[in-house]
PDB file of N, CA and C in Angstrom:
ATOM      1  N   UNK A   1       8.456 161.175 146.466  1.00  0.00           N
ATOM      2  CA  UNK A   1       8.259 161.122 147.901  1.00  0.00           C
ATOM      3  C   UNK A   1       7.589 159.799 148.244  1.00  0.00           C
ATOM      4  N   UNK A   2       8.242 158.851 149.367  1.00  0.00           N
ATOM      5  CA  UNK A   2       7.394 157.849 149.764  1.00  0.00           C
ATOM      6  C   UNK A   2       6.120 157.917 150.450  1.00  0.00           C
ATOM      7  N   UNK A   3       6.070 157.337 150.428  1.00  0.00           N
ATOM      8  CA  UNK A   3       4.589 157.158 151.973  1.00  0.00           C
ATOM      9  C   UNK A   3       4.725 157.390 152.765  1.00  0.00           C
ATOM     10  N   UNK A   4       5.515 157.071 153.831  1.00  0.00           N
ATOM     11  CA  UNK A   4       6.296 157.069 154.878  1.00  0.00           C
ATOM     12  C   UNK A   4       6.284 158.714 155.183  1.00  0.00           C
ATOM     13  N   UNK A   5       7.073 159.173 154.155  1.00  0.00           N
ATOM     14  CA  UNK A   5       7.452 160.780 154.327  1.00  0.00           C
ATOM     15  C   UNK A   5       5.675 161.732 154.233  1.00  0.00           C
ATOM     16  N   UNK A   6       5.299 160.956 152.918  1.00  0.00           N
ATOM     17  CA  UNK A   6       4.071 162.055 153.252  1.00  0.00           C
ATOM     18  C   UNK A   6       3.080 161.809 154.210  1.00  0.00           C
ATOM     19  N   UNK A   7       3.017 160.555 155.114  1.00  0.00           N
ATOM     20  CA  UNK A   7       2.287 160.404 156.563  1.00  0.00           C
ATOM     21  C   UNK A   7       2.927 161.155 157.790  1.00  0.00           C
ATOM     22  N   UNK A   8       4.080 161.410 157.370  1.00  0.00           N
ATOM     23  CA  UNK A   8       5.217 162.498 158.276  1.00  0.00           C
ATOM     24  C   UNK A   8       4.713 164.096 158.044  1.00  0.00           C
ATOM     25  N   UNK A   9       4.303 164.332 156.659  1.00  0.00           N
ATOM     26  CA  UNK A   9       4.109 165.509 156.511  1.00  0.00           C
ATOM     27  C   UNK A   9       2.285 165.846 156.691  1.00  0.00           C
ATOM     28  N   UNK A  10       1.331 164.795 156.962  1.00  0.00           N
ATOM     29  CA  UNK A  10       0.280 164.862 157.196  1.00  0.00           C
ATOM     30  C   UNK A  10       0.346 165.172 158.529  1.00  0.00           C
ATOM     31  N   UNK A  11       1.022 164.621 159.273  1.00  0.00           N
ATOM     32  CA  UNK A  11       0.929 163.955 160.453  1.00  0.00           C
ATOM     33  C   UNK A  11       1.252 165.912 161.346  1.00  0.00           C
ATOM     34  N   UNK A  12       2.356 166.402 160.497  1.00  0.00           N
ATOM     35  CA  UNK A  12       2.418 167.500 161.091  1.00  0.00           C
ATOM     36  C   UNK A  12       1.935 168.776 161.103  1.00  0.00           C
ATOM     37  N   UNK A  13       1.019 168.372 159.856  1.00  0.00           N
ATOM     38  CA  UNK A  13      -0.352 169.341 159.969  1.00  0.00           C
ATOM     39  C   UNK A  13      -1.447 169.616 161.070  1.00  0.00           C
ATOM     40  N   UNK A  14      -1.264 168.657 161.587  1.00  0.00           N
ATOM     41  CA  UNK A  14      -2.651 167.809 162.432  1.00  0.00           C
ATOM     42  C   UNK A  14      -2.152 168.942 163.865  1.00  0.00           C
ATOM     43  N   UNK A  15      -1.085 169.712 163.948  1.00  0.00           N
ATOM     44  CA  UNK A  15      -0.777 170.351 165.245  1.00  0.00           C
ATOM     45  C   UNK A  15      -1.623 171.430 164.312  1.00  0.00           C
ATOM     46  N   UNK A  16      -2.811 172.245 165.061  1.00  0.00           N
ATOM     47  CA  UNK A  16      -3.345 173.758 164.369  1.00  0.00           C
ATOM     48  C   UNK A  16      -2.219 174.835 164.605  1.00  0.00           C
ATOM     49  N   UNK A  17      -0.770 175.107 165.502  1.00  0.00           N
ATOM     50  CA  UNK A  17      -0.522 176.296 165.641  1.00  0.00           C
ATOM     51  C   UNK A  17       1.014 176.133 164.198  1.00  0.00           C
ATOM     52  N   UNK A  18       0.694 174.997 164.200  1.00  0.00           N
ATOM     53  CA  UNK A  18       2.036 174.471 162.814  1.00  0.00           C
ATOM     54  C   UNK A  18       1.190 174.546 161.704  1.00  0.00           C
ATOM     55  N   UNK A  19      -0.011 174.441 161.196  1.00  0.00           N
ATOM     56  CA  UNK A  19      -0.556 174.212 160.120  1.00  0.00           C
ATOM     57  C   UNK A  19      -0.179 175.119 159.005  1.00  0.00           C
ATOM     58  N   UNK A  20      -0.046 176.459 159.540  1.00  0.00           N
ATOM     59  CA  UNK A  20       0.761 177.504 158.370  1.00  0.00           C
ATOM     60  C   UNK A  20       2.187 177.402 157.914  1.00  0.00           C
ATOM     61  N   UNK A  21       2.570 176.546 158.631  1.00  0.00           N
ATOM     62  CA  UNK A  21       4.098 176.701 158.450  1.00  0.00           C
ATOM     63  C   UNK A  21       4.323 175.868 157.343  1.00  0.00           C
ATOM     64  N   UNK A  22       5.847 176.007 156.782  1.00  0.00           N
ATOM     65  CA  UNK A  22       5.892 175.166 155.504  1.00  0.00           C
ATOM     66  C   UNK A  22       6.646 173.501 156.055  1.00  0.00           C
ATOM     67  N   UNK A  23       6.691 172.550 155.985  1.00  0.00           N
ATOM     68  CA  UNK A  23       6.887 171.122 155.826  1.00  0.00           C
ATOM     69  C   UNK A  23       8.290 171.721 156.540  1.00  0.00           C
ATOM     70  N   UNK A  24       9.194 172.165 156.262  1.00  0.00           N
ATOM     71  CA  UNK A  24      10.447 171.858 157.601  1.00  0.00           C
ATOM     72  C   UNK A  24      10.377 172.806 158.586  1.00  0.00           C
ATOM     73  N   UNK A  25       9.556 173.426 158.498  1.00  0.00           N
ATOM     74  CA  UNK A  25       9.653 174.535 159.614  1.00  0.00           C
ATOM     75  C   UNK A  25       8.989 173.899 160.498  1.00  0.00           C
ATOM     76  N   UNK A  26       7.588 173.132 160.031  1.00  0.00           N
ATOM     77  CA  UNK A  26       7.224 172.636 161.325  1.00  0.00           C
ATOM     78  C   UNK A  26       8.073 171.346 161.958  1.00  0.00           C
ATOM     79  N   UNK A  27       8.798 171.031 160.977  1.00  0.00           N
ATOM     80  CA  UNK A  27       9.751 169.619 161.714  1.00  0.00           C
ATOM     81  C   UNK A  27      10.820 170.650 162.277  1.00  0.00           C
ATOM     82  N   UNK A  28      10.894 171.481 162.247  1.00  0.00           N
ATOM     83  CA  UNK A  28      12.025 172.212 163.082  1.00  0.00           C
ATOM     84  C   UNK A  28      11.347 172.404 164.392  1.00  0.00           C
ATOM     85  N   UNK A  29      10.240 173.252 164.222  1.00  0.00           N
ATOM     86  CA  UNK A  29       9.195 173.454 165.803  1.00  0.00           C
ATOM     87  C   UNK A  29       9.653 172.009 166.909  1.00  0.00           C
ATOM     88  N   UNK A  30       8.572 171.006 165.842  1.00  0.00           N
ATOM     89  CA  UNK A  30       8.593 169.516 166.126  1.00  0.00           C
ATOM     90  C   UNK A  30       9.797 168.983 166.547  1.00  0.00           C
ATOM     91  N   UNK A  31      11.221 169.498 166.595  1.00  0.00           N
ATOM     92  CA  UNK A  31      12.245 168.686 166.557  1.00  0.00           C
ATOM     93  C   UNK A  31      12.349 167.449 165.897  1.00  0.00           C
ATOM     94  N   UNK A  32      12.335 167.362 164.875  1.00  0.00           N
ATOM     95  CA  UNK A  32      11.997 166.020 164.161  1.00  0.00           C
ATOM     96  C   UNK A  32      13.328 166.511 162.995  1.00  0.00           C
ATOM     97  N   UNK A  33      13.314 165.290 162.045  1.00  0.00           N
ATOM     98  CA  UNK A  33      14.342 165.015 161.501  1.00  0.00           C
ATOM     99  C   UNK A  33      13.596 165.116 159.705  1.00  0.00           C
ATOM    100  N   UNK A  34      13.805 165.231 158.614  1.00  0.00           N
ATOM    101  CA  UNK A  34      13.009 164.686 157.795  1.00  0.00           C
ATOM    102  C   UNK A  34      13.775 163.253 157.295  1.00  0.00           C
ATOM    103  N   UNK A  35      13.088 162.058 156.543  1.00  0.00           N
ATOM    104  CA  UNK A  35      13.367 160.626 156.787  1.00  0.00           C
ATOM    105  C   UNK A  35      14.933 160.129 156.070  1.00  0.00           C
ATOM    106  N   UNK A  36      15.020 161.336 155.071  1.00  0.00           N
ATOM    107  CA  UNK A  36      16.811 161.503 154.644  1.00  0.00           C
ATOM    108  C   UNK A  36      17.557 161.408 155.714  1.00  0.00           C
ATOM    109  N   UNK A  37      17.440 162.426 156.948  1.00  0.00           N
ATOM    110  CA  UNK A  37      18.365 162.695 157.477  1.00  0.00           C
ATOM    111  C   UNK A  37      18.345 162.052 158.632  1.00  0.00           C
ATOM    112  N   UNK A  38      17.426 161.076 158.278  1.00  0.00           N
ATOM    113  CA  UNK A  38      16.937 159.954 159.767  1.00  0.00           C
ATOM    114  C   UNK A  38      17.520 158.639 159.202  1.00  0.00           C
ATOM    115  N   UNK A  39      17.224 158.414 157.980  1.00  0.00           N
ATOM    116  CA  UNK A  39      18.113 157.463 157.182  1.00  0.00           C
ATOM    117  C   UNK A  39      19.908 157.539 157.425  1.00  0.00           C
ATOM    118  N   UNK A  40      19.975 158.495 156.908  1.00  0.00           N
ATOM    119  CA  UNK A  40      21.666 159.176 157.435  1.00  0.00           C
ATOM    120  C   UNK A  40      22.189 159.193 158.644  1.00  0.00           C
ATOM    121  N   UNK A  41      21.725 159.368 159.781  1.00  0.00           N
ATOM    122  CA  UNK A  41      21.579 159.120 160.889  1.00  0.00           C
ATOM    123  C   UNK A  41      22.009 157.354 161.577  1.00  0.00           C
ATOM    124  N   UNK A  42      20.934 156.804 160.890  1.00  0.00           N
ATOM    125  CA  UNK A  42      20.718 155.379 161.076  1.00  0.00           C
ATOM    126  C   UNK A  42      21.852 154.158 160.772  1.00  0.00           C
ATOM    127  N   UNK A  43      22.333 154.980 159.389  1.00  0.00           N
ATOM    128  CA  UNK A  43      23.165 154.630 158.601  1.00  0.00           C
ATOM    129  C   UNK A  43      24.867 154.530 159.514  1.00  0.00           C
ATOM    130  N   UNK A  44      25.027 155.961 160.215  1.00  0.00           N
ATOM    131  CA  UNK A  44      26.003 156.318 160.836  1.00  0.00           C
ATOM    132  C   UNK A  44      26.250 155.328 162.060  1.00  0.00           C
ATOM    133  N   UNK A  45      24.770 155.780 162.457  1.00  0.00           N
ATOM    134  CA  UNK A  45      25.088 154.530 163.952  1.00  0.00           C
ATOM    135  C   UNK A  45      25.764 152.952 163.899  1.00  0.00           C
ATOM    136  N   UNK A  46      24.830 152.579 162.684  1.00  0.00           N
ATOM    137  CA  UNK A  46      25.386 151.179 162.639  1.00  0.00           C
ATOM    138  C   UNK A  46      26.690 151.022 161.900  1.00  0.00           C
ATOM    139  N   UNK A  47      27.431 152.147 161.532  1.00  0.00           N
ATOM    140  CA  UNK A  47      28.731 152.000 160.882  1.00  0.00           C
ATOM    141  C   UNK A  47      29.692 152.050 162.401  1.00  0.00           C
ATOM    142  N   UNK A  48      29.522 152.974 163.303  1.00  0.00           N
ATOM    143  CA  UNK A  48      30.439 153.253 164.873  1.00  0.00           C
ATOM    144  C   UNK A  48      29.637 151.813 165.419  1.00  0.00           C
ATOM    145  N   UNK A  49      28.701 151.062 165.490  1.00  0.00           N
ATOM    146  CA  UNK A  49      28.570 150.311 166.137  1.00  0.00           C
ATOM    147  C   UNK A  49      29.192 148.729 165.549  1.00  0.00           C
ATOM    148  N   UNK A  50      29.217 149.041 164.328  1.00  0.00           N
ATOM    149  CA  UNK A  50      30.132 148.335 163.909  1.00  0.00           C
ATOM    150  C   UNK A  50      32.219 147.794 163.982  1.00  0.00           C
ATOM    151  N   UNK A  51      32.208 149.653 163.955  1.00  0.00           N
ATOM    152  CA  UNK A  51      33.688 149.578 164.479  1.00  0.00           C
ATOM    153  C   UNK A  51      33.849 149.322 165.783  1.00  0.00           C
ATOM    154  N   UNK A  52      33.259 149.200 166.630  1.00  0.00           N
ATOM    155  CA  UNK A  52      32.643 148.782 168.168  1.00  0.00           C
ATOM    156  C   UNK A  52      33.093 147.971 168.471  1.00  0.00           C
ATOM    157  N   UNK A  53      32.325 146.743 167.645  1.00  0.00           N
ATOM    158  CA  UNK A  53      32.448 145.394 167.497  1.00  0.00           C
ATOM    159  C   UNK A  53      30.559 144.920 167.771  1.00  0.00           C
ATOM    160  N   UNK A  54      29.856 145.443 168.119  1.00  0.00           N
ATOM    161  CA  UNK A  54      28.671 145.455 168.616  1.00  0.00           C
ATOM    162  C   UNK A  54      27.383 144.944 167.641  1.00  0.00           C
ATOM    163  N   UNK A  55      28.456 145.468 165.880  1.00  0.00           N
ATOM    164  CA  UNK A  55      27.442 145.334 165.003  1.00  0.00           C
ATOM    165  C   UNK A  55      27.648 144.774 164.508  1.00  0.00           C
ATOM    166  N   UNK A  56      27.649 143.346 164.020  1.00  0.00           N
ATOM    167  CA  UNK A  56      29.038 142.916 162.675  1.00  0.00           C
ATOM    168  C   UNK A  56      28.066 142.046 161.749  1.00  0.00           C
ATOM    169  N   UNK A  57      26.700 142.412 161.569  1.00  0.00           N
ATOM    170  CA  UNK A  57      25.935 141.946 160.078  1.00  0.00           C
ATOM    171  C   UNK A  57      26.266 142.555 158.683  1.00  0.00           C
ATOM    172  N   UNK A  58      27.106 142.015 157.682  1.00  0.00           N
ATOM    173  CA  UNK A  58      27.491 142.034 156.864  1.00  0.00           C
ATOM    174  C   UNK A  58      27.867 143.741 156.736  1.00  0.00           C
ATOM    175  N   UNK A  59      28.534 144.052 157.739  1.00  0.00           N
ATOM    176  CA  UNK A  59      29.776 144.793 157.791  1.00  0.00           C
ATOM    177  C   UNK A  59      30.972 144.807 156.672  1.00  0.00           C
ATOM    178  N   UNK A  60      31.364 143.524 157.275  1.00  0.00           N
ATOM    179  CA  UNK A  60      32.935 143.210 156.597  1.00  0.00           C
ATOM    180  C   UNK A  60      32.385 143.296 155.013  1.00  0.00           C
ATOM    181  N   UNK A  61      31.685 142.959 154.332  1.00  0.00           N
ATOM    182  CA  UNK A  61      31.443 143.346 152.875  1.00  0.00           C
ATOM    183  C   UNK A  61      31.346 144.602 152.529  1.00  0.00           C
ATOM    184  N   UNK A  62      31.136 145.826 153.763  1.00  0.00           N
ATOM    185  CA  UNK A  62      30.516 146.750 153.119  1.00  0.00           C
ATOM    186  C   UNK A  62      31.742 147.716 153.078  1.00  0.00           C
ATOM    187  N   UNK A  63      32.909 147.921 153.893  1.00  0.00           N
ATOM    188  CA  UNK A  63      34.328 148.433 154.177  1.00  0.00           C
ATOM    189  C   UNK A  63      35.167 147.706 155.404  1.00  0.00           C
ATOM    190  N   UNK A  64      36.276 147.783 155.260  1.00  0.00           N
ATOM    191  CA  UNK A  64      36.806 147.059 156.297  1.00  0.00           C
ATOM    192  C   UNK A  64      37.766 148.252 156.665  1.00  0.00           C
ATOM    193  N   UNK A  65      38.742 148.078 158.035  1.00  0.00           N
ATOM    194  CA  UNK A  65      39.224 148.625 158.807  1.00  0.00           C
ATOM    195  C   UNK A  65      40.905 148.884 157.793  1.00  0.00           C
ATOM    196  N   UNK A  66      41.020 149.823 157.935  1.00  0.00           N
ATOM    197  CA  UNK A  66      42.130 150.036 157.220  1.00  0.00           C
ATOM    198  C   UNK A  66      43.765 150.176 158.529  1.00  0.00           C
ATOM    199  N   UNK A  67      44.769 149.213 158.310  1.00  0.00           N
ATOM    200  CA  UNK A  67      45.918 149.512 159.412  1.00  0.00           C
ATOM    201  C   UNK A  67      46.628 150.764 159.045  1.00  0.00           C
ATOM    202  N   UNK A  68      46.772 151.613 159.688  1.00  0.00           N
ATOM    203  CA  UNK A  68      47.110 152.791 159.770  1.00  0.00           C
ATOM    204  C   UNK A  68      47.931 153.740 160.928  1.00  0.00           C
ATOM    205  N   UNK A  69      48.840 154.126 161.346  1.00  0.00           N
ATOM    206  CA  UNK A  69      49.378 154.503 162.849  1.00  0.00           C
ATOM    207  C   UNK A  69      48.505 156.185 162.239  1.00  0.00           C
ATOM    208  N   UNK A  70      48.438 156.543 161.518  1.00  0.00           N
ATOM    209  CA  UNK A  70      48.119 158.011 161.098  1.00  0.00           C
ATOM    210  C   UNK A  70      47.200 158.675 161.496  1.00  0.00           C
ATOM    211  N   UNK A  71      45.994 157.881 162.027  1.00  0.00           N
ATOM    212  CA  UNK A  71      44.629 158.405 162.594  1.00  0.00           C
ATOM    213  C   UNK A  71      44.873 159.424 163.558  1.00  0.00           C
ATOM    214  N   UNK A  72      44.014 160.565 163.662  1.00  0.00           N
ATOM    215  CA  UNK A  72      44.364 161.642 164.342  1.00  0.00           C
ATOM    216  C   UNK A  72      43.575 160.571 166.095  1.00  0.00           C
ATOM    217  N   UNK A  73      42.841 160.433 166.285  1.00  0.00           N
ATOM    218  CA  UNK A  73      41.915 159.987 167.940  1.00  0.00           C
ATOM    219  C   UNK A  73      41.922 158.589 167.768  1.00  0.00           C
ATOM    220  N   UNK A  74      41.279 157.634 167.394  1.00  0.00           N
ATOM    221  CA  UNK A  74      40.710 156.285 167.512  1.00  0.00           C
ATOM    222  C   UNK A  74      40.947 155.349 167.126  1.00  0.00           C
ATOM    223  N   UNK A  75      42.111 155.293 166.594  1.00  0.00           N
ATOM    224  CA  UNK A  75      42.918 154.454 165.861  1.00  0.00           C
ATOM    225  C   UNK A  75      42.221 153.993 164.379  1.00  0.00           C
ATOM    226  N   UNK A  76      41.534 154.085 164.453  1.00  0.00           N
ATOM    227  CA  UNK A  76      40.953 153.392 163.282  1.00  0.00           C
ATOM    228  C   UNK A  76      40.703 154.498 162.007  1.00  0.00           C
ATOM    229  N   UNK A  77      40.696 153.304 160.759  1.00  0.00           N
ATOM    230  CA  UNK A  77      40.327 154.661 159.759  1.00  0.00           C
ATOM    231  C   UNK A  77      39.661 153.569 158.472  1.00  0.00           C
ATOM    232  N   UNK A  78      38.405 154.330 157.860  1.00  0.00           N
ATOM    233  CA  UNK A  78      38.014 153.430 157.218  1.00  0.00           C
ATOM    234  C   UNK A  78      38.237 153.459 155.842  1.00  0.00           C
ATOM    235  N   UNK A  79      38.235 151.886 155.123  1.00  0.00           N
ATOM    236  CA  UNK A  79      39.442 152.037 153.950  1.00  0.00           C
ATOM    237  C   UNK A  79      37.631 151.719 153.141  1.00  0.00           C
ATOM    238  N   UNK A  80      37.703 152.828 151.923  1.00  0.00           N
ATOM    239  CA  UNK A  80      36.713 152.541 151.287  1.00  0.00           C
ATOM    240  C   UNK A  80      36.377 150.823 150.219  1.00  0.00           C
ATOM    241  N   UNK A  81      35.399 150.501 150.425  1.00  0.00           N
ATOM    242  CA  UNK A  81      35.226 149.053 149.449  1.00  0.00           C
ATOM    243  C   UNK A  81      34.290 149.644 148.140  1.00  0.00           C
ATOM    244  N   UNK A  82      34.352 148.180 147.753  1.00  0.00           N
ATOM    245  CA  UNK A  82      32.959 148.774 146.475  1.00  0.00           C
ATOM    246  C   UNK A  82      31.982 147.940 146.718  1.00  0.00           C
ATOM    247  N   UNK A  83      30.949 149.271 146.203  1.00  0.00           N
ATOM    248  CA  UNK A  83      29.148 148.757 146.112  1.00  0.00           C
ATOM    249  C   UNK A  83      28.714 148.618 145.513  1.00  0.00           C
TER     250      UNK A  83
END
């Protein structure tokens, strides 16, 4: 566990009517995310903001746009690269 995460899990102690609860229950109360799924999240955005055109910092290394008529909505479809 980083730092990050366990100042997240301090942090949600500090409410007294959450203090019994276990570490996702109170991020459930909290509406909160835990930092995986905020990472994952983060990750997503800048991939659609990429196909956008909005995002394009070393994008093109990471997958590129695959030509395709087959896409079910958005024309686009992404052709996997390597990491």
């Amino acid at each position: 566990m980083d730092l990050l995460e366990q100042v997240q899990r301090t942090a949600t102690k500090m409410f007294r009517r959450l203090g019994h609860l276990s570490y996702e229950e109170r991020l459930r109360e909290l509406g909160l995310l835990n930092l995986e799924k905020r990472r994952l999240q983060g990750d997503l955005i800048a991939a659609f903001q990429y196909l956008q055109g909005a995002y394009k910092k070393d994008g093109d290394r990471l997958f590129s746009r695959a030509c395709c008529g087959r896409t079910r909505s958005n024309g686009f479809e992404l052709k996997e690269g390597r990491f």
